[in-house]
C-alpha atoms as a PDB file:
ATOM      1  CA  UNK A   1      -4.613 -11.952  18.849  1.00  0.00           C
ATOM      2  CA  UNK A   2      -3.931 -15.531  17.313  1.00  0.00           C
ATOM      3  CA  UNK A   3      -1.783 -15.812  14.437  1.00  0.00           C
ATOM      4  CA  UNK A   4      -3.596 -18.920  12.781  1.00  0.00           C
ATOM      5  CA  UNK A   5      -6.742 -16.530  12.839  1.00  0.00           C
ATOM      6  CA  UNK A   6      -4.458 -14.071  10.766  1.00  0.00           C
ATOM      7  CA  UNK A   7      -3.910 -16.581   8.492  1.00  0.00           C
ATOM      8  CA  UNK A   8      -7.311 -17.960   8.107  1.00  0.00           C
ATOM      9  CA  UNK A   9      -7.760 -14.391   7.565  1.00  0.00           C
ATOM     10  CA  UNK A  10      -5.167 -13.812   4.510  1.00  0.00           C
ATOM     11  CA  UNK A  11      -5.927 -17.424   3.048  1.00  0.00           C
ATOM     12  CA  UNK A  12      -2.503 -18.637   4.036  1.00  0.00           C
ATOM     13  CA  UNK A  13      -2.235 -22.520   3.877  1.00  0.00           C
ATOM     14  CA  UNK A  14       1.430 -22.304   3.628  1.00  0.00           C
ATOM     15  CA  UNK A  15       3.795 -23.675   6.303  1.00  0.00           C
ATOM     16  CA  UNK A  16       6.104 -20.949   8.503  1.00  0.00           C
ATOM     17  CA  UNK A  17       8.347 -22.774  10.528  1.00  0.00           C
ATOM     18  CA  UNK A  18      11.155 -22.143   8.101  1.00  0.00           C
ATOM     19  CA  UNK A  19      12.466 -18.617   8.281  1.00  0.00           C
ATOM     20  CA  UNK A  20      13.070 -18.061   4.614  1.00  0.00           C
ATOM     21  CA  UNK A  21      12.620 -15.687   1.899  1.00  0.00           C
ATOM     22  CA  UNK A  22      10.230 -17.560   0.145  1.00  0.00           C
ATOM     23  CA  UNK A  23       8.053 -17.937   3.437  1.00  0.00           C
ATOM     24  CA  UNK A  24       8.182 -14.503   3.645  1.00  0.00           C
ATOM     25  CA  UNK A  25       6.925 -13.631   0.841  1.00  0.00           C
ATOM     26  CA  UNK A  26       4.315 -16.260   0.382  1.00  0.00           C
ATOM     27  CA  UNK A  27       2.967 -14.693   3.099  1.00  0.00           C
ATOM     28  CA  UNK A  28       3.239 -11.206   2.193  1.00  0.00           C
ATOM     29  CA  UNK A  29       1.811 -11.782  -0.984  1.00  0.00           C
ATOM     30  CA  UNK A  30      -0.899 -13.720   0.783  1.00  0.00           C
ATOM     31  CA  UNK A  31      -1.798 -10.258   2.790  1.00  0.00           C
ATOM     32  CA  UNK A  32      -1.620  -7.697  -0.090  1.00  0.00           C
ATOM     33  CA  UNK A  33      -3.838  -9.554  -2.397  1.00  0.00           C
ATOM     34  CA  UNK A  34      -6.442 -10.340   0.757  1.00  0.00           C
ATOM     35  CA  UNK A  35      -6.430  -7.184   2.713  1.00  0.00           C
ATOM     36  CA  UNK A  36      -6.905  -3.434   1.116  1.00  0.00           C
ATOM     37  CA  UNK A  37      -4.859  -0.248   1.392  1.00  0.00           C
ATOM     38  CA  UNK A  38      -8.249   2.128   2.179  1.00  0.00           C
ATOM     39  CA  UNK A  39      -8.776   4.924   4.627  1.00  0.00           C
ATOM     40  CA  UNK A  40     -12.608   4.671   4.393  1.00  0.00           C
ATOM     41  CA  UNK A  41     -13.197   4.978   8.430  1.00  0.00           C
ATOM     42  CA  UNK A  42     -12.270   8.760   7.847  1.00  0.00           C
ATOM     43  CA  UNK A  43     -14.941   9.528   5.118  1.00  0.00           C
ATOM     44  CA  UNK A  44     -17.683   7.373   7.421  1.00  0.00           C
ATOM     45  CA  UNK A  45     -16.947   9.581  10.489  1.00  0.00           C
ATOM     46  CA  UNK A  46     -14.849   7.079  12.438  1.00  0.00           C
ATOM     47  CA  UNK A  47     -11.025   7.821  13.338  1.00  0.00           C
ATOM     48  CA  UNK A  48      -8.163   5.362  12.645  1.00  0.00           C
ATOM     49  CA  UNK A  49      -6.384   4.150  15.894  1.00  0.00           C
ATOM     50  CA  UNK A  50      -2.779   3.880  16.041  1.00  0.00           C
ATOM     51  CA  UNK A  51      -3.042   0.454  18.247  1.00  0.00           C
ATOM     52  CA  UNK A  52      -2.295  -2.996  17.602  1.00  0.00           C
ATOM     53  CA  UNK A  53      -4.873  -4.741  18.530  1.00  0.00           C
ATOM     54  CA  UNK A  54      -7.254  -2.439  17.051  1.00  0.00           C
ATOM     55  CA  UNK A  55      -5.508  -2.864  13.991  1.00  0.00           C
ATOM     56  CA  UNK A  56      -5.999  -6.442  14.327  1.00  0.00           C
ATOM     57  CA  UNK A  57      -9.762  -6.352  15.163  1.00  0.00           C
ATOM     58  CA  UNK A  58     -10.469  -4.130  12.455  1.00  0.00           C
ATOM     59  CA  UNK A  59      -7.943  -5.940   9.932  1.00  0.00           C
ATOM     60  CA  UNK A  60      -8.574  -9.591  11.136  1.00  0.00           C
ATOM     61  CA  UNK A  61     -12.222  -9.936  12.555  1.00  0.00           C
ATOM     62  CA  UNK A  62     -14.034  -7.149  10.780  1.00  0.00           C
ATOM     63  CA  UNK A  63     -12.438  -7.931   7.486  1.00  0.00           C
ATOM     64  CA  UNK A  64     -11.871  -4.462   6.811  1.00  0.00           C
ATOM     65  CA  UNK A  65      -8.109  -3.210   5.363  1.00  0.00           C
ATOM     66  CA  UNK A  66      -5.749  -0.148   6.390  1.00  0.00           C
ATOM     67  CA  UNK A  67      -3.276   2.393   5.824  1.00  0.00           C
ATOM     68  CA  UNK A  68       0.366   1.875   6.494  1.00  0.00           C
ATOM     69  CA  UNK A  69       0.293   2.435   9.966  1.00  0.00           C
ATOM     70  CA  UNK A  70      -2.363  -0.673  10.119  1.00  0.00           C
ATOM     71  CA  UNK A  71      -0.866  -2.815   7.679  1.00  0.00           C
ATOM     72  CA  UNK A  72       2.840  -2.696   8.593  1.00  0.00           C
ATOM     73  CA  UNK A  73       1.917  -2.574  12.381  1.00  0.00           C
ATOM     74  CA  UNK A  74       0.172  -5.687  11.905  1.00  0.00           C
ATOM     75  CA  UNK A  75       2.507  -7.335   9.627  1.00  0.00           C
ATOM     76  CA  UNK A  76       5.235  -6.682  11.957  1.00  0.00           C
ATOM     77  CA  UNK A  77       3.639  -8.560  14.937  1.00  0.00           C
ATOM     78  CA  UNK A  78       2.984 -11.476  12.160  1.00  0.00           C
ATOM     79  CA  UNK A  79       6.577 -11.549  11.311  1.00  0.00           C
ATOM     80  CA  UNK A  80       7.697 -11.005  14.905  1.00  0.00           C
ATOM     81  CA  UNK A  81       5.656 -13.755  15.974  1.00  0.00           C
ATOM     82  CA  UNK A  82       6.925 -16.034  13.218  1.00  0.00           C
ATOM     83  CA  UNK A  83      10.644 -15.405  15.238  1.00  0.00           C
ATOM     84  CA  UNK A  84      11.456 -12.718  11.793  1.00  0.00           C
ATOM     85  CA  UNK A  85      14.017  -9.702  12.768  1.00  0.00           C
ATOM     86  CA  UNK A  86      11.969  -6.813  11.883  1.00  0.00           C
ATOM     87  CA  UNK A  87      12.803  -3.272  12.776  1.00  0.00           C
ATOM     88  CA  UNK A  88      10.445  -0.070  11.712  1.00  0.00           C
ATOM     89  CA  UNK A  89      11.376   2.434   9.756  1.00  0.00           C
ATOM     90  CA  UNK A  90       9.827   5.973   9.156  1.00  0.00           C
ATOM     91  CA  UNK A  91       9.907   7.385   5.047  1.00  0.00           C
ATOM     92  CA  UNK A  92       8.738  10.566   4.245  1.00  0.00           C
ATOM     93  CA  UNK A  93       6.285  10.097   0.857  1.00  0.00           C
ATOM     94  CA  UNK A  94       7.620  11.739  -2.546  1.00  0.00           C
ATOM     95  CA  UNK A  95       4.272  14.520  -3.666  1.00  0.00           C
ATOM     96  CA  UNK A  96       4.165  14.226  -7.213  1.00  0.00           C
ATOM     97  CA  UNK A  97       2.445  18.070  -7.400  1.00  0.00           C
ATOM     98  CA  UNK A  98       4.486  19.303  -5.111  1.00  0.00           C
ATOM     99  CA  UNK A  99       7.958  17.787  -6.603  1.00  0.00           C
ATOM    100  CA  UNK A 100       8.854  16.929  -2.775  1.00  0.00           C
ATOM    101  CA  UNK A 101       9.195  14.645   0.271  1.00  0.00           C
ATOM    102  CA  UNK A 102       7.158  15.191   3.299  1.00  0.00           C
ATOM    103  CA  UNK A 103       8.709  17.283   5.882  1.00  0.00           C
ATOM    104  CA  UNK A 104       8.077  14.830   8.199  1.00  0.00           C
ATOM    105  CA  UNK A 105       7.979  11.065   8.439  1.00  0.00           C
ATOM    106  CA  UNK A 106       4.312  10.322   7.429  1.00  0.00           C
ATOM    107  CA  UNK A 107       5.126   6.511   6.020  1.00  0.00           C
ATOM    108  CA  UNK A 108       5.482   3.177   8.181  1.00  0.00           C
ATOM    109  CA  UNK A 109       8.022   0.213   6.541  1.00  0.00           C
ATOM    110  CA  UNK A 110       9.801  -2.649   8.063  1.00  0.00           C
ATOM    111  CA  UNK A 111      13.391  -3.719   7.449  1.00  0.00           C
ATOM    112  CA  UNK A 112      13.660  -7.544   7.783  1.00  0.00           C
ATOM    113  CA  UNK A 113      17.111  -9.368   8.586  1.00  0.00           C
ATOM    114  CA  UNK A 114      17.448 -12.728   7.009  1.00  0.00           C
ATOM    115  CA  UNK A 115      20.657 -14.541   6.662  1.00  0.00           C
ATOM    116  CA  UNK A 116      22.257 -11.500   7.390  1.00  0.00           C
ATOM    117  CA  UNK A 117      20.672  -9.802   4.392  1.00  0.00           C
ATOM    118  CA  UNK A 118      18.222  -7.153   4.944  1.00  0.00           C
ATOM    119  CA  UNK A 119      15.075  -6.595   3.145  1.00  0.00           C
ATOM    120  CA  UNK A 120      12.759  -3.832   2.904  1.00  0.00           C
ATOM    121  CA  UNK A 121       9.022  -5.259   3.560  1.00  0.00           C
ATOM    122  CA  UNK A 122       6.166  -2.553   2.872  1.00  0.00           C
ATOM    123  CA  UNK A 123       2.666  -3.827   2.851  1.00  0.00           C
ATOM    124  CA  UNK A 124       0.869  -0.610   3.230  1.00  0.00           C
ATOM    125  CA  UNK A 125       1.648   1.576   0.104  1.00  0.00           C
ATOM    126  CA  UNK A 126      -1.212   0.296  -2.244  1.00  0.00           C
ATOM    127  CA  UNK A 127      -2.159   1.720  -5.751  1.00  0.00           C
ATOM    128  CA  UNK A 128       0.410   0.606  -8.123  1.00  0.00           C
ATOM    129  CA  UNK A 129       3.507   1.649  -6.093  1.00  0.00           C
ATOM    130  CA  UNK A 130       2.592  -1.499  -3.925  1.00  0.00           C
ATOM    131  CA  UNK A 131       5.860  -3.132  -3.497  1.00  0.00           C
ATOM    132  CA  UNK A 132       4.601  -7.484  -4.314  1.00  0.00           C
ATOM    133  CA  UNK A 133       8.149  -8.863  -2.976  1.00  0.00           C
ATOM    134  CA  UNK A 134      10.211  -7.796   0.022  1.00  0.00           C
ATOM    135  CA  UNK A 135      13.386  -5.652  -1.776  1.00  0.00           C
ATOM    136  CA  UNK A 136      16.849  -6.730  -1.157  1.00  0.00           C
ATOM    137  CA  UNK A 137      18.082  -3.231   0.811  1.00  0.00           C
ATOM    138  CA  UNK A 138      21.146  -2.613  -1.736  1.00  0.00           C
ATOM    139  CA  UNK A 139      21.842   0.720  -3.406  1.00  0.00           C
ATOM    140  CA  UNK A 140      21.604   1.015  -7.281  1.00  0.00           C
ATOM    141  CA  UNK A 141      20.438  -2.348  -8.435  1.00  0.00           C
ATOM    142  CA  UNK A 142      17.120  -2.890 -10.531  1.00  0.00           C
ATOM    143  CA  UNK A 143      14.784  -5.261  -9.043  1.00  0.00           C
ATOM    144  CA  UNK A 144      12.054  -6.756 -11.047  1.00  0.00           C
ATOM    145  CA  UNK A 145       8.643  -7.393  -9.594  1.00  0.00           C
ATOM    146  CA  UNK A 146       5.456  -7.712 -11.257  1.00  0.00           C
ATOM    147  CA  UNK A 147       4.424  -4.631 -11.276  1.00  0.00           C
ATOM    148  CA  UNK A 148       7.591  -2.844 -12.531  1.00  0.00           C
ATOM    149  CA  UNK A 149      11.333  -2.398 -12.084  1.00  0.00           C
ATOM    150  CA  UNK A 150      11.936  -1.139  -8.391  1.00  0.00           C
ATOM    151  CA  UNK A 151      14.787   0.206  -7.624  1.00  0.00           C
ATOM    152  CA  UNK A 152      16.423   1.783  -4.010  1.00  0.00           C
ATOM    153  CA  UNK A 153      18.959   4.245  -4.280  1.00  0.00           C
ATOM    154  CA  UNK A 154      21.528   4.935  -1.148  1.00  0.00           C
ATOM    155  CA  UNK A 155      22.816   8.359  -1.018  1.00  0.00           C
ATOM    156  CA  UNK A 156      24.776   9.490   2.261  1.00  0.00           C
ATOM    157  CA  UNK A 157      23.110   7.034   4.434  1.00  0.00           C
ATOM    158  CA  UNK A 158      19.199   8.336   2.811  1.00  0.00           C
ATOM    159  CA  UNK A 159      17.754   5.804   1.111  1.00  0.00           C
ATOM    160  CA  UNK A 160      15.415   6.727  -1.820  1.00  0.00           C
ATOM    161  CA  UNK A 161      12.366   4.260  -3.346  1.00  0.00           C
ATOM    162  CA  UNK A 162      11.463   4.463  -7.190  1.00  0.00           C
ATOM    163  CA  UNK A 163       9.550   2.486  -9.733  1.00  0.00           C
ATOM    164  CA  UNK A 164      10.238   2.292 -13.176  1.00  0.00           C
ATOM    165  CA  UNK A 165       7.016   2.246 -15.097  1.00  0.00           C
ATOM    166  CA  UNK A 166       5.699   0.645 -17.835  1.00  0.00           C
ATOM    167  CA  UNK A 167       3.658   2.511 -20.703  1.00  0.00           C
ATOM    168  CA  UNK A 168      -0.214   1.990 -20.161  1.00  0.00           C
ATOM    169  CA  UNK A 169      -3.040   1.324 -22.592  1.00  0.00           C
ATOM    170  CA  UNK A 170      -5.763   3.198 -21.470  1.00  0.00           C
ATOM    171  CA  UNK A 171      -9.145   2.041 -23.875  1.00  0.00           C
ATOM    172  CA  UNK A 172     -11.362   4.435 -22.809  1.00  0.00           C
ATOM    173  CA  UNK A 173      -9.808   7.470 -22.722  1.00  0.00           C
ATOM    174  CA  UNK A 174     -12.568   9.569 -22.033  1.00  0.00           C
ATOM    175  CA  UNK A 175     -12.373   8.657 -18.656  1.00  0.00           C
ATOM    176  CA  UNK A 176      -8.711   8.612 -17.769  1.00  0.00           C
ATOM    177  CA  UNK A 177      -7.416  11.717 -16.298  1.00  0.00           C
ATOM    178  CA  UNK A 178      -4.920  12.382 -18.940  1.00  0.00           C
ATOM    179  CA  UNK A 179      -2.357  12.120 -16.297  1.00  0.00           C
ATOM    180  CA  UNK A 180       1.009  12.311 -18.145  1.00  0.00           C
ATOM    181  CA  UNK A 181       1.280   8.379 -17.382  1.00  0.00           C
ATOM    182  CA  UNK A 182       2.752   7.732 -20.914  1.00  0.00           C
ATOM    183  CA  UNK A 183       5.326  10.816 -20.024  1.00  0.00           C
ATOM    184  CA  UNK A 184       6.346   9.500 -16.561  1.00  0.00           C
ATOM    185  CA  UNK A 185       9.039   6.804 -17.450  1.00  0.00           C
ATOM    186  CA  UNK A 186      10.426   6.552 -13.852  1.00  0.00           C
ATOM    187  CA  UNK A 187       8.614   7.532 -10.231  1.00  0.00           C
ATOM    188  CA  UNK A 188      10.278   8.427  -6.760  1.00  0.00           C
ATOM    189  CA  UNK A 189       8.259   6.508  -4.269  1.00  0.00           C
ATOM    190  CA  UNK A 190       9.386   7.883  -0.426  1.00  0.00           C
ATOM    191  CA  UNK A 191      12.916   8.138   1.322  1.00  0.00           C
ATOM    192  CA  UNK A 192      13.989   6.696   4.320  1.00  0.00           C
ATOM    193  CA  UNK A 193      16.706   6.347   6.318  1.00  0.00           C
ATOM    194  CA  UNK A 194      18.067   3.004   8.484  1.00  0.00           C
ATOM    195  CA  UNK A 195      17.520   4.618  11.844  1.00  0.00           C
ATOM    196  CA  UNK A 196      14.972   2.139  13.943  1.00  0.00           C
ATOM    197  CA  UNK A 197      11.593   3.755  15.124  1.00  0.00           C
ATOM    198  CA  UNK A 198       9.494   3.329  17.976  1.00  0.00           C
ATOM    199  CA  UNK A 199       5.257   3.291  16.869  1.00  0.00           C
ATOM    200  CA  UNK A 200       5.100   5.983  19.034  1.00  0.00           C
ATOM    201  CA  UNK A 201       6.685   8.407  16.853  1.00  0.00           C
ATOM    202  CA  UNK A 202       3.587   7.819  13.632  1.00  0.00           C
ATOM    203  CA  UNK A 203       1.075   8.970  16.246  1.00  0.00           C
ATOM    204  CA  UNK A 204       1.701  12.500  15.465  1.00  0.00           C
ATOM    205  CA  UNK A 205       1.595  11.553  11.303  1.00  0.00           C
ATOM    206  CA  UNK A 206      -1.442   9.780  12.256  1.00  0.00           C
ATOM    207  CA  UNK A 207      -3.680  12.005  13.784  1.00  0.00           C
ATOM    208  CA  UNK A 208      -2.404  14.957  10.739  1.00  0.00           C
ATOM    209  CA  UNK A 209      -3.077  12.924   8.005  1.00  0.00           C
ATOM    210  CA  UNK A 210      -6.702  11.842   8.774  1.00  0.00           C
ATOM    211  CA  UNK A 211      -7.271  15.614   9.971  1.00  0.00           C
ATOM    212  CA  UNK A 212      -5.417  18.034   7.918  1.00  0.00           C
ATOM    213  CA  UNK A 213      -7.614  19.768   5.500  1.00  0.00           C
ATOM    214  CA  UNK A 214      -5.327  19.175   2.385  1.00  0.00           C
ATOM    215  CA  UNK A 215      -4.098  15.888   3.537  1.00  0.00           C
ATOM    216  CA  UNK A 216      -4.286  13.662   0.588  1.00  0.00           C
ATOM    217  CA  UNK A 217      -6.538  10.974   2.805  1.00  0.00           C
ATOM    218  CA  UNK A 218      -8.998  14.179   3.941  1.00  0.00           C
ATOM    219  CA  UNK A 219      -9.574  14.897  -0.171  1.00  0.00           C
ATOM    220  CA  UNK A 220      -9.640  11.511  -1.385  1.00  0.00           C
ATOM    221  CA  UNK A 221     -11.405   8.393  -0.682  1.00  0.00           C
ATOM    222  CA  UNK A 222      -8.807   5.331  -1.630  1.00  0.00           C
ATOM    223  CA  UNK A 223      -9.802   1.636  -1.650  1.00  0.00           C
ATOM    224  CA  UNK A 224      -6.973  -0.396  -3.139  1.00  0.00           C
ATOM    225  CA  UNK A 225      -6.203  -3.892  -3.731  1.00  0.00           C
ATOM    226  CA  UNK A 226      -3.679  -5.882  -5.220  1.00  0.00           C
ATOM    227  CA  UNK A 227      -4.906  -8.817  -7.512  1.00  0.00           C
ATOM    228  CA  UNK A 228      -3.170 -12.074  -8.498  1.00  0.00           C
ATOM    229  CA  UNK A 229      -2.182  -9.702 -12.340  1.00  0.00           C
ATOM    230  CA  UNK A 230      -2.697  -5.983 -11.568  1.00  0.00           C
ATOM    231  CA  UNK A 231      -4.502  -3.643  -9.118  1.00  0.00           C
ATOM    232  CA  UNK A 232      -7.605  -2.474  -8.430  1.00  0.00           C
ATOM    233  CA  UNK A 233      -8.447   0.863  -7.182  1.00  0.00           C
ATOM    234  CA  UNK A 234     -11.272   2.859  -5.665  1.00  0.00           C
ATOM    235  CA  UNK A 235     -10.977   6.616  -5.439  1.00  0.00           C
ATOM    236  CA  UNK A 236     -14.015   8.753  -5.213  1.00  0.00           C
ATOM    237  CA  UNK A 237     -16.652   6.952  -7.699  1.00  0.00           C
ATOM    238  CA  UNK A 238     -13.755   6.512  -9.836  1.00  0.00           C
ATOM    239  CA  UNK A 239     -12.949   2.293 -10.281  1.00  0.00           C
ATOM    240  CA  UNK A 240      -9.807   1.902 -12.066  1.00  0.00           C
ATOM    241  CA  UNK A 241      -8.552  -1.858 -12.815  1.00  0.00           C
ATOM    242  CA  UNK A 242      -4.680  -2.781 -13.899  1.00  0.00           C
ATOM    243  CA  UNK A 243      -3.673  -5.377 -15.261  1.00  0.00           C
ATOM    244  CA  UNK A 244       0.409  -5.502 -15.363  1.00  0.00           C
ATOM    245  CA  UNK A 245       2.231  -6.613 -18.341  1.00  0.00           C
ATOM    246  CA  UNK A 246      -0.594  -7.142 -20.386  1.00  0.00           C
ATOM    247  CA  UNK A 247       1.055  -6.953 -23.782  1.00  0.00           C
ATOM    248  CA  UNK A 248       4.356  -5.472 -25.492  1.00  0.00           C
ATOM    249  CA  UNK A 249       5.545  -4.492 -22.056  1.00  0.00           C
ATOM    250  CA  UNK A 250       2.024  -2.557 -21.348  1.00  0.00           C
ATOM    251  CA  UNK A 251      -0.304  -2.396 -18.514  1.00  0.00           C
ATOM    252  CA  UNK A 252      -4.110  -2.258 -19.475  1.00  0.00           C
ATOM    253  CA  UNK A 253      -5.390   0.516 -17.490  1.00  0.00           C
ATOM    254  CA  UNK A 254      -9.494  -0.211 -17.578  1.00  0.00           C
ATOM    255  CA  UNK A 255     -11.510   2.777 -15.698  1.00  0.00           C
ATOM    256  CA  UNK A 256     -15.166   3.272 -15.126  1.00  0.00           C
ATOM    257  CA  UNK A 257     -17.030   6.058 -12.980  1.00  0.00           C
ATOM    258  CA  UNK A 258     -19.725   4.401 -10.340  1.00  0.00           C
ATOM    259  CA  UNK A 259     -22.773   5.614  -9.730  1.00  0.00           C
ATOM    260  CA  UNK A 260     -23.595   6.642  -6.146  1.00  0.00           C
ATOM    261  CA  UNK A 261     -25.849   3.106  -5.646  1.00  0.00           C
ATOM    262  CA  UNK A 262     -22.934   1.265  -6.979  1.00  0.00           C
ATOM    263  CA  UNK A 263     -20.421   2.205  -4.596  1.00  0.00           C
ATOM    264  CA  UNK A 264     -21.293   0.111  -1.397  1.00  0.00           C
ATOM    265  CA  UNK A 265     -22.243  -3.168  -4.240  1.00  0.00           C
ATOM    266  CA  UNK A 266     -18.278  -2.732  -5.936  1.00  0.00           C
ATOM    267  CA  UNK A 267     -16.650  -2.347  -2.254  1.00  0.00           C
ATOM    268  CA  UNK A 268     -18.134  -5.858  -1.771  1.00  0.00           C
ATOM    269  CA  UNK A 269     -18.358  -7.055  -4.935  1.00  0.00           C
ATOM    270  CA  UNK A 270     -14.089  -6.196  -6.116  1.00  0.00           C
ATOM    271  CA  UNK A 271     -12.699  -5.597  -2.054  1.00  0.00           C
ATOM    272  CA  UNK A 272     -15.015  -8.098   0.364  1.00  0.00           C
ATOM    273  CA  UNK A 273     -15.258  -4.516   2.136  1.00  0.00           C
ATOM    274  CA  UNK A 274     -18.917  -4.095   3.978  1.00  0.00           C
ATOM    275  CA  UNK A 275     -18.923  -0.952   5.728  1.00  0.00           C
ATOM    276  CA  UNK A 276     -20.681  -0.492   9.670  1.00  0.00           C
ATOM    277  CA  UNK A 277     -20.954   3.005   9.050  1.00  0.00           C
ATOM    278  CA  UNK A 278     -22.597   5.287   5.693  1.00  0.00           C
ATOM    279  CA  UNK A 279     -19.590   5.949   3.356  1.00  0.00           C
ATOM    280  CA  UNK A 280     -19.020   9.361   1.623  1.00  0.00           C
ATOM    281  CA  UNK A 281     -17.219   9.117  -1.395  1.00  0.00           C
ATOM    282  CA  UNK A 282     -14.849  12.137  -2.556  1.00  0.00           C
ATOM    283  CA  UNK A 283     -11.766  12.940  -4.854  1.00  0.00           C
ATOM    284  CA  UNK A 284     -11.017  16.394  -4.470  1.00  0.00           C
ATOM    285  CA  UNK A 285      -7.547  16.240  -5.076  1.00  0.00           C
ATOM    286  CA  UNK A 286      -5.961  16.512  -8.351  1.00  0.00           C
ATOM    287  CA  UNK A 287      -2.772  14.339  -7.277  1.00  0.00           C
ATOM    288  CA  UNK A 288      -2.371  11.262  -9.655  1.00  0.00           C
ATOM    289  CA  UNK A 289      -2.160   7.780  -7.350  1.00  0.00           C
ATOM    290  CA  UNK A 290      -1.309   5.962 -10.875  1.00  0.00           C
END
């Protein structure tokens, strides 16, 4: 594992001997822009090892992307590496369909210490809950990224994720899904609480939520990357392309259902994603990821 191949890998040019916040997010832009939030090795019959250095083979040197547990693993080695105080931290996933939290921790984050401030880094959500800057960890204050208002919320030591949400300008609406998204002003993201975890304690989140029959990663295939003005998603045959703020406080929301001979061409073509193995597309689930 060499750190300057991680950055050859992420297209970072940038320096990192300072410490800073801007380093650190110059980087972490860098890695959410270059590697994708997917769980394809499920739907092409390979499993998704909770390991570092598989991780980094898979992330690094076969160009491929991850779930949290890849991502944020990774990222906190980077960061680690770079002399960052990073600590993990387990969230439990709000289910839109469900109106709920996981029962159990099923969500990966890092807290990062920096001039005795600390900051919530998550590089592993994806879709257009994708944090783009680390989030100052303070309770009640609106902080404006890109792609929204975030906003954390402390309550008796649980602390609780949500975006604010623009409206969205959807062209072609005989595609979209209809899914309330001009209703649904404000979304809860996960909750999580300050305690530090050990990876050891994901491995039993891992091995449910590539298994479980009605595990949202089982019932839908999700390719996701964040671009340098939006998002672009692929779920099922369904290719769905953001672009944030693109007028009067709107997001264009463009969406266009692949063919099946399309699907391996677009995973190359919008995610530099080549798969070893054949790829089975599905979206089963009715759950909204917008």
């Amino acid at each position: 594992m060499d750190i300057k191949e991680y950055f050859a890998r992420i297209s970072y040019r940038g320096s990192y001997d300072k410490l800073d916040l801007a380093t650190l997010t110059d980087i972490f832009q860098h890695h959410i822009r270059a590697v994708p939030f997917e769980n394809l090795s499920i739907h092409c019959g390979e499993s998704i090892e909770l390991d570092l250095e598989a991780s980094y083979n898979k992330i690094v040197r076969r160009n491929r992307g991850g779930w949290c547990m890849e991502n944020n693993y990774l990222l906190s080695w980077v960061l680690k590496t770079l002399g960052y105080d990073v600590t993990l931290l387990g969230s439990r996933v709000y289910v839109p369909e469900y109106d709920a939290y996981a029962e159990e921790i099923d969500h990966l984050l890092l807290k990062v210490v920096l001039n005795e401030k600390s900051y919530i880094v998550d590089g592993g959500f994806g879709m257009a809950y994708q944090l783009w800057e680390p989030m100052e960890l303070v309770s009640g204050t609106d902080q404006l990224q890109t792609p929204g208002i975030f906003r954390l919320v402390e309550e008796s030591g649980v602390w609780y994720l949500e975006k604010v949400k623009r409206k969205q300008w959807v062209p072609d609406r005989s595609v979209s899904s209809s899914h309330n998204e001009d209703k649904e002003v404000c979304r809860r993201v996960y909750l999580f609480t300050l305690q530090p975890r050990d990876i050891e304690e994901f491995r039993s989140s891992n091995s449910h939520l590539q298994t479980a029959p009605d595990s949202l990663f089982v019932t839908k295939s999700i390719c996701s990357l964040q671009t340098v003005d939006g998002v672009r998603a692929l779920v099922g045959w369904k290719l769905t392309e953001i672009k944030y703020n693109f007028k009067d406080n709107m997001d264009l929301v463009e969406i266009r259902i692949l063919a099946d001979e399309e699907v391996d061409k677009t995973l190359k073509e919008k995610f530099n994603i080549t798969l070893d193995k054949k790829f089975v597309p599905i979206n089963t689930s009715r759950l909204s990821l917008f």
